[in-house]
N, C-alpha and C. Protein backbone atom coordinates (compact mmCIF):
# COMPACT_ATOMS: atom_id res chain seq x y z
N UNK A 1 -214.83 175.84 118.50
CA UNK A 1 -215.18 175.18 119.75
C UNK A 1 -215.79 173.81 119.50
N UNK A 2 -216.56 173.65 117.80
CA UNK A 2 -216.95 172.38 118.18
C UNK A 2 -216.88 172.00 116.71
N UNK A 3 -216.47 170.96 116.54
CA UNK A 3 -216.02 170.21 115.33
C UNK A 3 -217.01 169.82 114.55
N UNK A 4 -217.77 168.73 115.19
CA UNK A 4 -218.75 168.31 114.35
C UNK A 4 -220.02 167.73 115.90
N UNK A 5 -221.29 167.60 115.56
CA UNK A 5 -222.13 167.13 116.52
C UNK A 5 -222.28 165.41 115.84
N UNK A 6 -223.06 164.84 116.86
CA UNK A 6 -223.30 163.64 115.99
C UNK A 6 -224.16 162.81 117.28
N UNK A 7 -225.29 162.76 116.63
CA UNK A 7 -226.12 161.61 117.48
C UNK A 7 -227.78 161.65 116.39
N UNK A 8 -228.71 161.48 117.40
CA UNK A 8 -229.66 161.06 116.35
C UNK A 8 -230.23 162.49 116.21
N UNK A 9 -231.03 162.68 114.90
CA UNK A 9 -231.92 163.71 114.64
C UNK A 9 -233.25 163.82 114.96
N UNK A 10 -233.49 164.53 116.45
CA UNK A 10 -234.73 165.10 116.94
C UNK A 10 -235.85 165.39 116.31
N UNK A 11 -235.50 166.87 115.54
CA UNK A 11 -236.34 167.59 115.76
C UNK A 11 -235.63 168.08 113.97
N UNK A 12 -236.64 168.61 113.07
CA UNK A 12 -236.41 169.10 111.66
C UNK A 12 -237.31 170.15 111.51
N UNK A 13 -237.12 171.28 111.25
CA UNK A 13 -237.48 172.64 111.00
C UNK A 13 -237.43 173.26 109.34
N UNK A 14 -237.78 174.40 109.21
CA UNK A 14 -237.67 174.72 108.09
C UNK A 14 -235.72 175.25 107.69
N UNK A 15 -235.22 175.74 108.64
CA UNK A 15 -233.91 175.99 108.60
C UNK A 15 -233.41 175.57 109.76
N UNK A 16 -233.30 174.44 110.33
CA UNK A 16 -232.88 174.26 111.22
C UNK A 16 -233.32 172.81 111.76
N UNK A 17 -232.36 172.12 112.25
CA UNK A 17 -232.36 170.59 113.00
C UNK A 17 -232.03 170.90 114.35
N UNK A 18 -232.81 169.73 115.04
CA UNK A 18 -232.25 169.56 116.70
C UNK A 18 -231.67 168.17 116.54
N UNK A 19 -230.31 168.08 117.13
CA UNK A 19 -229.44 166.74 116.97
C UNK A 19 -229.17 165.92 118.60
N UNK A 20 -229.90 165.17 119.38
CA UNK A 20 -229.75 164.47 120.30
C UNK A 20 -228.43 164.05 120.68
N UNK A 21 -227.56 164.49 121.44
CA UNK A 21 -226.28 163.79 121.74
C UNK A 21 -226.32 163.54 123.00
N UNK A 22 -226.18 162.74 123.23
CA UNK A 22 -226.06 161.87 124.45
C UNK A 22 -227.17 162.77 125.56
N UNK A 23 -228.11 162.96 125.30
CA UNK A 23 -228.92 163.33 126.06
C UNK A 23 -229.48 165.22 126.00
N UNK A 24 -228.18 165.60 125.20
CA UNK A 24 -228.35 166.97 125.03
C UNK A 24 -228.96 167.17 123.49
N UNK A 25 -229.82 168.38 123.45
CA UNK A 25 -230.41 168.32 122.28
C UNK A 25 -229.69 169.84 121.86
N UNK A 26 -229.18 169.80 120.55
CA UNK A 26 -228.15 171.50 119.91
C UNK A 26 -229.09 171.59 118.50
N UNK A 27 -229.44 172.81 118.92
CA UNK A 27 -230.25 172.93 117.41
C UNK A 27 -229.18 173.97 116.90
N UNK A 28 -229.37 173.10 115.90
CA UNK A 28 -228.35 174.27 114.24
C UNK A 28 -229.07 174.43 113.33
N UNK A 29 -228.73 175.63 113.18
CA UNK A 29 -229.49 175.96 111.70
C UNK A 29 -228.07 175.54 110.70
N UNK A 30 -229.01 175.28 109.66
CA UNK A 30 -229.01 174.36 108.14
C UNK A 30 -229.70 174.80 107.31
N UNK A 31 -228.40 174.50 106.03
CA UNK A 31 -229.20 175.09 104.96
C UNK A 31 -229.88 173.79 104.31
N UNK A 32 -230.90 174.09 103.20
CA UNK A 32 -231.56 173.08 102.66
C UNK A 32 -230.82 172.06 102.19
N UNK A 33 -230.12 171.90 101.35
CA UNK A 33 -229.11 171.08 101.28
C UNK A 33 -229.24 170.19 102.41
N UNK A 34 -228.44 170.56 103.17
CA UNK A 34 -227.68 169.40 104.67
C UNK A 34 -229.27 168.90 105.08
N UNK A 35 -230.40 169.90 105.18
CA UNK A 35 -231.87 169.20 105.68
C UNK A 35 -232.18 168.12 105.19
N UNK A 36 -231.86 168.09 103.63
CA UNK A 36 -232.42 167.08 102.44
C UNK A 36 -231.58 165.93 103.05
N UNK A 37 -230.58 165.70 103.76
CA UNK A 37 -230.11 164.67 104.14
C UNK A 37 -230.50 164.02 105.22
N UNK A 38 -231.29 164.53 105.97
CA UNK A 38 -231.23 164.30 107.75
C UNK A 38 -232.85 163.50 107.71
N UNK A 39 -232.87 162.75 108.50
CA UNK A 39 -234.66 162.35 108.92
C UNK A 39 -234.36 162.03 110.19
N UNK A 40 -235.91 162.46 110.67
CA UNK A 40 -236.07 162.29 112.53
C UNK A 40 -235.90 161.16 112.79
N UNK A 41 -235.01 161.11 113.78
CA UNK A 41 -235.02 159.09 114.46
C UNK A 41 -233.71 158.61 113.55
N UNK A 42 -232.84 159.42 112.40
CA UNK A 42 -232.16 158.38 112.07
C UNK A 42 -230.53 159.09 112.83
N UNK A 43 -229.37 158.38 113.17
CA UNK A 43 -228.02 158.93 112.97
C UNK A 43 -227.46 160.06 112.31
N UNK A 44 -227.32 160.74 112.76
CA UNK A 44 -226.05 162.01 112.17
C UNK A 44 -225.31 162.95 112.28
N UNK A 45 -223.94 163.07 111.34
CA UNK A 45 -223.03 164.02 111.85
C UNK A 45 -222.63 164.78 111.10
N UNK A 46 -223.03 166.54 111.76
CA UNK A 46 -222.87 167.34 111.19
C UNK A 46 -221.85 168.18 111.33
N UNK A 47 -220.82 168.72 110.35
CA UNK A 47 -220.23 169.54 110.90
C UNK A 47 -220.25 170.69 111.61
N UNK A 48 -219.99 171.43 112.25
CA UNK A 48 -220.44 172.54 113.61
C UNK A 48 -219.43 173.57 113.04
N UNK A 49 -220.06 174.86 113.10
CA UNK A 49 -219.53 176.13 113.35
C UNK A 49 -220.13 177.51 114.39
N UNK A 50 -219.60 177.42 115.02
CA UNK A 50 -220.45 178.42 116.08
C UNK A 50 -220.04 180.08 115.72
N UNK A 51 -221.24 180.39 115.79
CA UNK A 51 -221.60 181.79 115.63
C UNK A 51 -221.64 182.76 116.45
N UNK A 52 -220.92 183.80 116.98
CA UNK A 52 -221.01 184.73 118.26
C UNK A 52 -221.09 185.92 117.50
N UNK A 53 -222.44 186.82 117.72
CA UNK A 53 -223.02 188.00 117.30
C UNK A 53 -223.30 189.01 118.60
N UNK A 54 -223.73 190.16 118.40
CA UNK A 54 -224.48 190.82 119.66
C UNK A 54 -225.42 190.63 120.05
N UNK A 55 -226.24 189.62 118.65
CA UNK A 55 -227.91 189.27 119.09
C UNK A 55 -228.01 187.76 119.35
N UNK A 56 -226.99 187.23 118.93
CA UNK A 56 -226.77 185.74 119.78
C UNK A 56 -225.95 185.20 119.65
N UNK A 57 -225.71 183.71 119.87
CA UNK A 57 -224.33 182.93 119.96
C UNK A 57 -225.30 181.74 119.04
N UNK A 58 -225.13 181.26 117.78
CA UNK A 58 -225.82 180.58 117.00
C UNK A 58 -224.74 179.33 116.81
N UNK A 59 -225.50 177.98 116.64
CA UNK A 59 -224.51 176.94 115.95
C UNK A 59 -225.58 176.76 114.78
N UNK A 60 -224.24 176.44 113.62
CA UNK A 60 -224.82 176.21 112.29
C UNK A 60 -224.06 174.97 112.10
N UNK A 61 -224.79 174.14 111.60
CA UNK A 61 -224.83 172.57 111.22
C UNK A 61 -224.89 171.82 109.29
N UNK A 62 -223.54 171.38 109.05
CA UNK A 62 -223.21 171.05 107.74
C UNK A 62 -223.11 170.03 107.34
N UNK A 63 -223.77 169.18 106.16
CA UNK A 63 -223.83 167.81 106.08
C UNK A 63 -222.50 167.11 105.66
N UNK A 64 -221.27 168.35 104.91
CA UNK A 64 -219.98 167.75 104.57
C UNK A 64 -219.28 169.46 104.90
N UNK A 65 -217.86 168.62 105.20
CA UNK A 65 -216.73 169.38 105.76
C UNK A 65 -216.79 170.58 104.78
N UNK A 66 -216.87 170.55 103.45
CA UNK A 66 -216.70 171.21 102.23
C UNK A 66 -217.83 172.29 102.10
N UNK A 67 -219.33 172.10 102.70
CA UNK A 67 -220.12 173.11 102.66
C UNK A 67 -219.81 174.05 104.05
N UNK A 68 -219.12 173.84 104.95
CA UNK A 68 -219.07 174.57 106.35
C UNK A 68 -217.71 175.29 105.72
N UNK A 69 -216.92 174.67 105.10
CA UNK A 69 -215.61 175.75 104.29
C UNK A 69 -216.18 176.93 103.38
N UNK A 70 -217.06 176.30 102.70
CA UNK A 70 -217.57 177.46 101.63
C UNK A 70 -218.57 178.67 102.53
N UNK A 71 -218.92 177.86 103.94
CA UNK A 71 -219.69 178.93 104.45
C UNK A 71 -218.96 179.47 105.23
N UNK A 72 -217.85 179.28 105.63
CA UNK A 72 -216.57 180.40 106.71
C UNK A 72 -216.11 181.07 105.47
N UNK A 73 -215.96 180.80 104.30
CA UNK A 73 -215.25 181.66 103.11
C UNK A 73 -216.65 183.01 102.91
N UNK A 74 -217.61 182.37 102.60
CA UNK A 74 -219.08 183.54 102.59
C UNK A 74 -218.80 184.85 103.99
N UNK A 75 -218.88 183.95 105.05
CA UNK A 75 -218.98 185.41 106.02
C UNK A 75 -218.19 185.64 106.14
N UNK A 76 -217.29 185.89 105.83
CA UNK A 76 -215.46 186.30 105.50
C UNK A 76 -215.71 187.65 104.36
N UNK A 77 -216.91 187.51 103.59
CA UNK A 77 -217.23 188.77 102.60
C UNK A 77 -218.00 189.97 103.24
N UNK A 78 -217.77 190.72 103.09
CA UNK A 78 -217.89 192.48 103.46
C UNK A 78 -219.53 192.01 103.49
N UNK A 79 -219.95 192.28 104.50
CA UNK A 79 -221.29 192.52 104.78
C UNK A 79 -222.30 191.26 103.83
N UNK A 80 -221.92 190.12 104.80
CA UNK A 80 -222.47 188.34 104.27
C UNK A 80 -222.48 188.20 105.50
N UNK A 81 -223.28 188.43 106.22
CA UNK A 81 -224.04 187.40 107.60
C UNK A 81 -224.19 186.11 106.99
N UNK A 82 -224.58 185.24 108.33
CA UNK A 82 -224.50 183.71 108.73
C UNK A 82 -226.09 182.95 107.77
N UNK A 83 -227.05 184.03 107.90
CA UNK A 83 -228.04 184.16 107.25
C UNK A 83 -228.17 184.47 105.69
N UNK A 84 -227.42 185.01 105.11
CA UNK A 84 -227.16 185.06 104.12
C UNK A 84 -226.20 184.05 103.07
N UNK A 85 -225.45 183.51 104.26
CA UNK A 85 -224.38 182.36 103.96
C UNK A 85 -225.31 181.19 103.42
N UNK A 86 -225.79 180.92 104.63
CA UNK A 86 -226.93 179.64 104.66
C UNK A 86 -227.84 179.76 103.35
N UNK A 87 -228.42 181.12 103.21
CA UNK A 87 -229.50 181.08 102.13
C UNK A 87 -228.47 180.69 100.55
N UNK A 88 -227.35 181.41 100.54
CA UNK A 88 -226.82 181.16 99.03
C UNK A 88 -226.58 179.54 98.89
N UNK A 89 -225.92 178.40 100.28
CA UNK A 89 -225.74 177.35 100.11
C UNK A 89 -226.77 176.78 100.40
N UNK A 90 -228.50 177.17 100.85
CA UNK A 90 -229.73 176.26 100.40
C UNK A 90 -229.75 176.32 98.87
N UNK A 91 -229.18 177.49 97.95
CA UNK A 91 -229.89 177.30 96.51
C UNK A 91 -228.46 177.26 95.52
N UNK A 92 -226.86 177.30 96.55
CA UNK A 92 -225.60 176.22 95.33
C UNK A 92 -225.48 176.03 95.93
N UNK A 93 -224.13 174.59 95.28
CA UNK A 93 -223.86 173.84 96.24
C UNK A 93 -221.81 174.57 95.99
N UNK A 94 -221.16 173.95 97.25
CA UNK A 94 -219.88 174.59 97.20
C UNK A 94 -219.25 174.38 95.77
N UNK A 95 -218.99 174.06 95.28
CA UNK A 95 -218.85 173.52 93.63
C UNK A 95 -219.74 174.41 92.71
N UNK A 96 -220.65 174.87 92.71
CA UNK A 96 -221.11 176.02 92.04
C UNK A 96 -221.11 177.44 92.63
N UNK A 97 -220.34 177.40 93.56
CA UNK A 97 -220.11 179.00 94.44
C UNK A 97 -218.54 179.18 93.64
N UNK A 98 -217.69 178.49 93.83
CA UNK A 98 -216.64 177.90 93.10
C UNK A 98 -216.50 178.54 91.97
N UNK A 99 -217.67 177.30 90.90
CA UNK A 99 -217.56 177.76 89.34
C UNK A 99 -217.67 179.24 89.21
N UNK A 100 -218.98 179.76 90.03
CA UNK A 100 -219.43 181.28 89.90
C UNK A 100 -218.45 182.18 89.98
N UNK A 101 -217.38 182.40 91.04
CA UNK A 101 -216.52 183.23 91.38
C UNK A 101 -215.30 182.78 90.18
N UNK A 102 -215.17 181.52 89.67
CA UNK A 102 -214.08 181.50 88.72
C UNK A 102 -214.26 182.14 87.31
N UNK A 103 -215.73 182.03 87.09
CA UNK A 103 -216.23 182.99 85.94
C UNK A 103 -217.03 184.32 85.94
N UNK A 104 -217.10 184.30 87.04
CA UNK A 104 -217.24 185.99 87.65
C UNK A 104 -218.95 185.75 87.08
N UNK A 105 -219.44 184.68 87.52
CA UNK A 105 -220.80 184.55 87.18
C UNK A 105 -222.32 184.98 88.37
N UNK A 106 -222.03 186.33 87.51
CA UNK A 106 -222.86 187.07 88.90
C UNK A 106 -224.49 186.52 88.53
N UNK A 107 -224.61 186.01 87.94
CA UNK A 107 -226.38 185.38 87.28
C UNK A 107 -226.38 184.39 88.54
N UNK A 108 -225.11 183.14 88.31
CA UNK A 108 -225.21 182.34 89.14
C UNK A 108 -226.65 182.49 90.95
N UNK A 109 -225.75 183.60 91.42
CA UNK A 109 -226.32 183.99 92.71
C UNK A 109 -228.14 184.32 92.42
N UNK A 110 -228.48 184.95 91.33
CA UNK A 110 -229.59 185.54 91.50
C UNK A 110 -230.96 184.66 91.94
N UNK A 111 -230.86 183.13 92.49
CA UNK A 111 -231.81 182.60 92.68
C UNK A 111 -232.04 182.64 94.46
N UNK A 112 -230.54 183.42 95.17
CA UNK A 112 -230.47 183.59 96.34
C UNK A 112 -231.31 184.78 96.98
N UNK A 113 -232.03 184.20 98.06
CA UNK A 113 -233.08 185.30 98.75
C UNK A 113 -232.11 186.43 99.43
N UNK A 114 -232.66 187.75 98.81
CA UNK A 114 -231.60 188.69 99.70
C UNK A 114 -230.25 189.09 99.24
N UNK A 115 -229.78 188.25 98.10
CA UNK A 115 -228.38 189.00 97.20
C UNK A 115 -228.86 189.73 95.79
N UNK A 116 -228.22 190.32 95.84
CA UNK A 116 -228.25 190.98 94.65
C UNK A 116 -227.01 191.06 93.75
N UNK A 117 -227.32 191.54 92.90
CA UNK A 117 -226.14 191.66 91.75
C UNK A 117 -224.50 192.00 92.32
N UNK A 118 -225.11 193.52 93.12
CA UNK A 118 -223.60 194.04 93.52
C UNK A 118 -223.26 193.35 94.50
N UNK A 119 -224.21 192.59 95.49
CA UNK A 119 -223.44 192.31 96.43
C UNK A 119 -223.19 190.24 95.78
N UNK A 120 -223.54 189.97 95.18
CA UNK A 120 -223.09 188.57 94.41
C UNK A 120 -221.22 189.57 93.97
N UNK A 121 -221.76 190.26 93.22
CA UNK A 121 -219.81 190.87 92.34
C UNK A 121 -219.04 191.14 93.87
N UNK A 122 -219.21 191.03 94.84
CA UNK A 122 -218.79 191.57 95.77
C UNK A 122 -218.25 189.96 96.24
N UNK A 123 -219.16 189.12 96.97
CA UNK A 123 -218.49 187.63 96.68
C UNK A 123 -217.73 186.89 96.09
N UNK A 124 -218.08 187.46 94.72
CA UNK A 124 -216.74 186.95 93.09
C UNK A 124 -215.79 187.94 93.62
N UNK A 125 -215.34 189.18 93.78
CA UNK A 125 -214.04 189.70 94.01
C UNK A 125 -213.62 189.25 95.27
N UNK A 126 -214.10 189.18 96.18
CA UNK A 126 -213.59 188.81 97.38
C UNK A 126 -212.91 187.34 97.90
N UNK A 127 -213.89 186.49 96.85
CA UNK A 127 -213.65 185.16 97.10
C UNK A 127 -212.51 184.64 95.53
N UNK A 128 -212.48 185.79 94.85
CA UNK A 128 -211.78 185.10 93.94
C UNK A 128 -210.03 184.59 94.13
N UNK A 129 -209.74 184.34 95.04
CA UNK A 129 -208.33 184.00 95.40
C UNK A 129 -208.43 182.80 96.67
N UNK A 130 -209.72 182.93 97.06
CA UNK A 130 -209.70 181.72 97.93
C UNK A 130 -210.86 180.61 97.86
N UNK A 131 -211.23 180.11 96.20
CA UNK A 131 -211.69 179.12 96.52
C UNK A 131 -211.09 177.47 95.97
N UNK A 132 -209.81 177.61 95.89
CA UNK A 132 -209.39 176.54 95.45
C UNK A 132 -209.50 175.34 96.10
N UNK A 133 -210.06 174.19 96.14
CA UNK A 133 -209.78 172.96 96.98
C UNK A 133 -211.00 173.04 97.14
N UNK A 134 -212.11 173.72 97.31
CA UNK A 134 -213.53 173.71 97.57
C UNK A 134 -214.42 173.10 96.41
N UNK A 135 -214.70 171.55 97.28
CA UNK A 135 -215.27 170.60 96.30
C UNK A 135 -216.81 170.70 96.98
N UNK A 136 -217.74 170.10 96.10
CA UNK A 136 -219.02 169.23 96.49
C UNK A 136 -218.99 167.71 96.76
N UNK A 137 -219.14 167.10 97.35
CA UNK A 137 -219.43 165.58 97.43
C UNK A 137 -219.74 164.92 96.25
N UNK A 138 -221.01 165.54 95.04
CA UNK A 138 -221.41 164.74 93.94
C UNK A 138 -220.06 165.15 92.94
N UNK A 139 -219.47 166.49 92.79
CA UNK A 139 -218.89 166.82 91.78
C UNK A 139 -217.70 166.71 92.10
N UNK A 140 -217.02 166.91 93.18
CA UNK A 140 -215.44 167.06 93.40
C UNK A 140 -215.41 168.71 92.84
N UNK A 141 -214.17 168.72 92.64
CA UNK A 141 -213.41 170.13 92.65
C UNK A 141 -213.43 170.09 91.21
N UNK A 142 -214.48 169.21 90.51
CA UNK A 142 -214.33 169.25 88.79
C UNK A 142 -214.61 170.85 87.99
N UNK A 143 -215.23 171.35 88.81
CA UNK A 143 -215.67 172.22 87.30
C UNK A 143 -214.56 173.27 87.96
N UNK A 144 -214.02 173.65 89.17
CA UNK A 144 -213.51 174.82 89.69
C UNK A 144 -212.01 174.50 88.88
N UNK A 145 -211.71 173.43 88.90
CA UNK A 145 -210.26 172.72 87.86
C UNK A 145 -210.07 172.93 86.74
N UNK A 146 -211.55 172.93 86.21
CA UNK A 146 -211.26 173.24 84.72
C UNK A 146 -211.44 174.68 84.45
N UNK A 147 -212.47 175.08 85.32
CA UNK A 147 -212.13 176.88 85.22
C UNK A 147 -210.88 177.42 85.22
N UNK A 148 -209.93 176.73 86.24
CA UNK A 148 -208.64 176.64 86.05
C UNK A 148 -207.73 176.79 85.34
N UNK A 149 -207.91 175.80 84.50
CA UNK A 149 -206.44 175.00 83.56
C UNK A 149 -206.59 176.14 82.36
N UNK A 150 -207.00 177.56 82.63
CA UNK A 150 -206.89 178.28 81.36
C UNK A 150 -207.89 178.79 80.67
N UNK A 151 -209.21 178.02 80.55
CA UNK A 151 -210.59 177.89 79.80
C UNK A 151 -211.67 178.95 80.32
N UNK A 152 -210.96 179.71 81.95
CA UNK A 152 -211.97 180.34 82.51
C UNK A 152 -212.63 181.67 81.47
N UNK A 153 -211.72 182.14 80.89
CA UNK A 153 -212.28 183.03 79.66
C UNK A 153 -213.39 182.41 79.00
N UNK A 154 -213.15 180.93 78.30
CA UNK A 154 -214.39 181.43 77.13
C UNK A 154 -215.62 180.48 78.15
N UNK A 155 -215.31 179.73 79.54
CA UNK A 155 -216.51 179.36 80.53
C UNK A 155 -216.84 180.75 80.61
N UNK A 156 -216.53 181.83 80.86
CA UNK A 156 -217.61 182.85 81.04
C UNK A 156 -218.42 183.26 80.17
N UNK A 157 -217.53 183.32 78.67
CA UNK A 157 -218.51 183.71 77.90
C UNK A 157 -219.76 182.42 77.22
N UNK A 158 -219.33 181.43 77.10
CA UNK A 158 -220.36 180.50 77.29
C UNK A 158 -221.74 180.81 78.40
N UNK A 159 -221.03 180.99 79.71
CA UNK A 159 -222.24 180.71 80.73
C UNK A 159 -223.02 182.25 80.04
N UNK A 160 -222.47 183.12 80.00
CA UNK A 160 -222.95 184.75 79.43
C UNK A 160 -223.84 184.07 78.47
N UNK A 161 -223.62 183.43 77.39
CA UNK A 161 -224.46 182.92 76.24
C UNK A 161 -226.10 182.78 76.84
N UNK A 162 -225.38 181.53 77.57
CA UNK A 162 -226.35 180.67 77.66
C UNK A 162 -227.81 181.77 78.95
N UNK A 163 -227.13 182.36 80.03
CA UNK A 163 -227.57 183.04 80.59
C UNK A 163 -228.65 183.81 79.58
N UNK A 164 -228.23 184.67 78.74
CA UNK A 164 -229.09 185.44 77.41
C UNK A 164 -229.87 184.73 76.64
N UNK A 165 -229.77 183.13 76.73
CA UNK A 165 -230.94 182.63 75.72
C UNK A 165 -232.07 182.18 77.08
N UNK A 166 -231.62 182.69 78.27
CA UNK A 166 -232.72 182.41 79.32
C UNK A 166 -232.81 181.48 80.22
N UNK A 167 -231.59 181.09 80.74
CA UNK A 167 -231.25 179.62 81.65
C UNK A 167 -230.30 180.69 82.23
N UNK A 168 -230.69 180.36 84.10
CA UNK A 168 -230.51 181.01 85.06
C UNK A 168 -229.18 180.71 85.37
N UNK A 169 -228.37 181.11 86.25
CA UNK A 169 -226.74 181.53 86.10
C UNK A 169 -226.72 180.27 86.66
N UNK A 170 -227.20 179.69 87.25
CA UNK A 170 -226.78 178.25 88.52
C UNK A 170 -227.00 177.22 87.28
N UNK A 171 -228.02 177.16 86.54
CA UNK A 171 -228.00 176.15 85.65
C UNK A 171 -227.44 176.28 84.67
N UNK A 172 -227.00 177.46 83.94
CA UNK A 172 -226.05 177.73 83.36
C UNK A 172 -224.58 177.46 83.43
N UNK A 173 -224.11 177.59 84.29
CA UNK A 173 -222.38 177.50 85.70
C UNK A 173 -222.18 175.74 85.59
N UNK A 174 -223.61 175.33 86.19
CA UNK A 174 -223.18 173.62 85.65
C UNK A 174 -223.15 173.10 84.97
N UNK A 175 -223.57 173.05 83.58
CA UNK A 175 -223.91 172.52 82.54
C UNK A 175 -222.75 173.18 82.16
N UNK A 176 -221.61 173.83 81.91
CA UNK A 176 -220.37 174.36 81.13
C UNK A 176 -219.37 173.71 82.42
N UNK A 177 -219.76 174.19 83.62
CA UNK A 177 -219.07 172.83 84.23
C UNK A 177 -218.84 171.77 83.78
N UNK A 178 -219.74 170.73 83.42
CA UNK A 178 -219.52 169.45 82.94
C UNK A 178 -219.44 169.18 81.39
N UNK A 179 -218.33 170.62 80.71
CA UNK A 179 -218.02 170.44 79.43
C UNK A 179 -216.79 170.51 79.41
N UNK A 180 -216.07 169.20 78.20
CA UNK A 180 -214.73 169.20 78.39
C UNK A 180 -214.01 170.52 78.11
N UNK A 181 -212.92 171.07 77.97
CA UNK A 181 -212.04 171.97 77.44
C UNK A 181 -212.74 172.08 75.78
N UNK A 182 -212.94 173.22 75.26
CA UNK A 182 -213.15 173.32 74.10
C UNK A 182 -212.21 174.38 73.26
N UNK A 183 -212.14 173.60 71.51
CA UNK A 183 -211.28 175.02 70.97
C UNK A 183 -212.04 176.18 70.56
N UNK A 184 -213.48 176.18 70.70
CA UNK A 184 -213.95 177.34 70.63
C UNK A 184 -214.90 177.68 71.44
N UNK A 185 -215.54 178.77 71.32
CA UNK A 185 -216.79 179.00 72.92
C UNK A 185 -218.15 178.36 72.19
N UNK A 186 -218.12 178.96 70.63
CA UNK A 186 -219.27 178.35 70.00
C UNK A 186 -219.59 176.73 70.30
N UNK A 187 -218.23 176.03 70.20
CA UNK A 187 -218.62 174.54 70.30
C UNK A 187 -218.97 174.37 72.00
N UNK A 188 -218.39 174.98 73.00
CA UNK A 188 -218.84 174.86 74.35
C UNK A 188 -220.24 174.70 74.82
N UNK A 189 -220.48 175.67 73.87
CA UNK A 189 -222.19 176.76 74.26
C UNK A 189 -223.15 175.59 73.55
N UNK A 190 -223.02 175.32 72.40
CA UNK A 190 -223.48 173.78 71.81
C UNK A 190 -223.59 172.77 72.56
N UNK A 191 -222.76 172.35 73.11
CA UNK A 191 -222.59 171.12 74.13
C UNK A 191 -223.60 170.98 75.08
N UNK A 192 -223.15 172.32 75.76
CA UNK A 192 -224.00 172.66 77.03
C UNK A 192 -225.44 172.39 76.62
N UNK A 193 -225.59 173.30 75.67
CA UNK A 193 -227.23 173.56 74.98
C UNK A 193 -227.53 172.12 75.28
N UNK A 194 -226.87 171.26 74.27
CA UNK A 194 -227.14 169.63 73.95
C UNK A 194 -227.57 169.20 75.35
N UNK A 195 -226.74 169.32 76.41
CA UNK A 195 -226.86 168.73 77.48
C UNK A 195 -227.70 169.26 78.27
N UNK A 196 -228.64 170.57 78.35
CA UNK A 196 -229.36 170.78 78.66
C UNK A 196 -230.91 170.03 78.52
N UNK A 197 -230.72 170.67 77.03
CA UNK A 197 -232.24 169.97 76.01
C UNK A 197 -232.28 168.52 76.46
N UNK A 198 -231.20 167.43 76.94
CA UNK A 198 -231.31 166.25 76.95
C UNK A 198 -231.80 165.55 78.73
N UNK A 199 -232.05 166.93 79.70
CA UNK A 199 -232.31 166.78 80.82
C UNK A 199 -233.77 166.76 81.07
């Protein structure tokens, strides 16, 4: 019903913006992400997805086309409310929901309020056939491409590595993200390390 909103930003909440359009004020809830973008008094346009439940009719508000895709792909999973959507994309971004499900990186999720293990493996099987084309704004569709082209085997066992020496699945998922193709997992897991230690 509604594409995108767009006028100035009212009102900023802890999950949620009020967006002024032409006189009407639509509060959407937002995940942290899209918040980190918005300030009161300035221009903006968010993408819109409306929500119809038994306990209400909700609009949820997205700072790019690409996070409102990754969040119609979320409540599309067996028991992933709108609330649960929002919370996994306040703590990844679509590009690490992506990497996660291409390496079946159930660590990834565990910084999300309210998922758990089985129901993260439940996201990776469900979503594993439909997240192709699902980019981030900073990264593009880079790391979900190279999970791709073949490499998704030893990206898992890398992120597995690195996960076990104690770096959480989300920071783990990116940092092998932004490693070229390697001929072995040992040299991957190195890299990453490198590029960690150097942050």
């Amino acid at each position: 019903m509604y594409s995108h909103i767009k006028g100035t930003v009212e009102e900023l909440g802890a999950d949620r913006a009020v967006i002024d359009a032409h006189g009407v004020g639509y509060e959407l809830f937002c995940s942290r992400q899209t918040l980190k973008e918005l300030a009161i008094g300035k221009a903006a346009k968010l993408f819109a997805h409306m929500n119809v439940s038994q306990e209400q009719v909700a609009l949820y508000g997205f700072y790019t086309d690409d996070e409102r895709a990754m969040f119609r792909k979320l409540i599309g999973v067996t028991r992933i409310g709108p609330k649960l959507a929002l919370a996994a994309l306040s703590v990844l971004t679509p590009s690490d929901i992506s990497m996660a499900v291409l390496t079946d990186n159930a660590a990834a999720f565990d910084g999300v309020p309210g998922m758990g293990r089985k129901t993260a493996a439940r996201v990776i099987l469900e979503l594993k056939e439909k997240v192709d084309g699902v980019s981030s704004p900073s990264g593009g569709a880079k790391g979900a491409s190279k999970a791709e082209d073949g490499s998704a085997a030893m990206r898992r066992e890398a992120i597995e590595a690195l996960v076990a020496l104690g770096y959480d699945g989300a920071t783990a998922g990116r940092a092998v993200a932004e490693i070229e193709n390697c001929a072995r997992t040992e040299d991957m897991i190195m890299k990453a390390l490198r590029m960690l230690s150097a942050k």
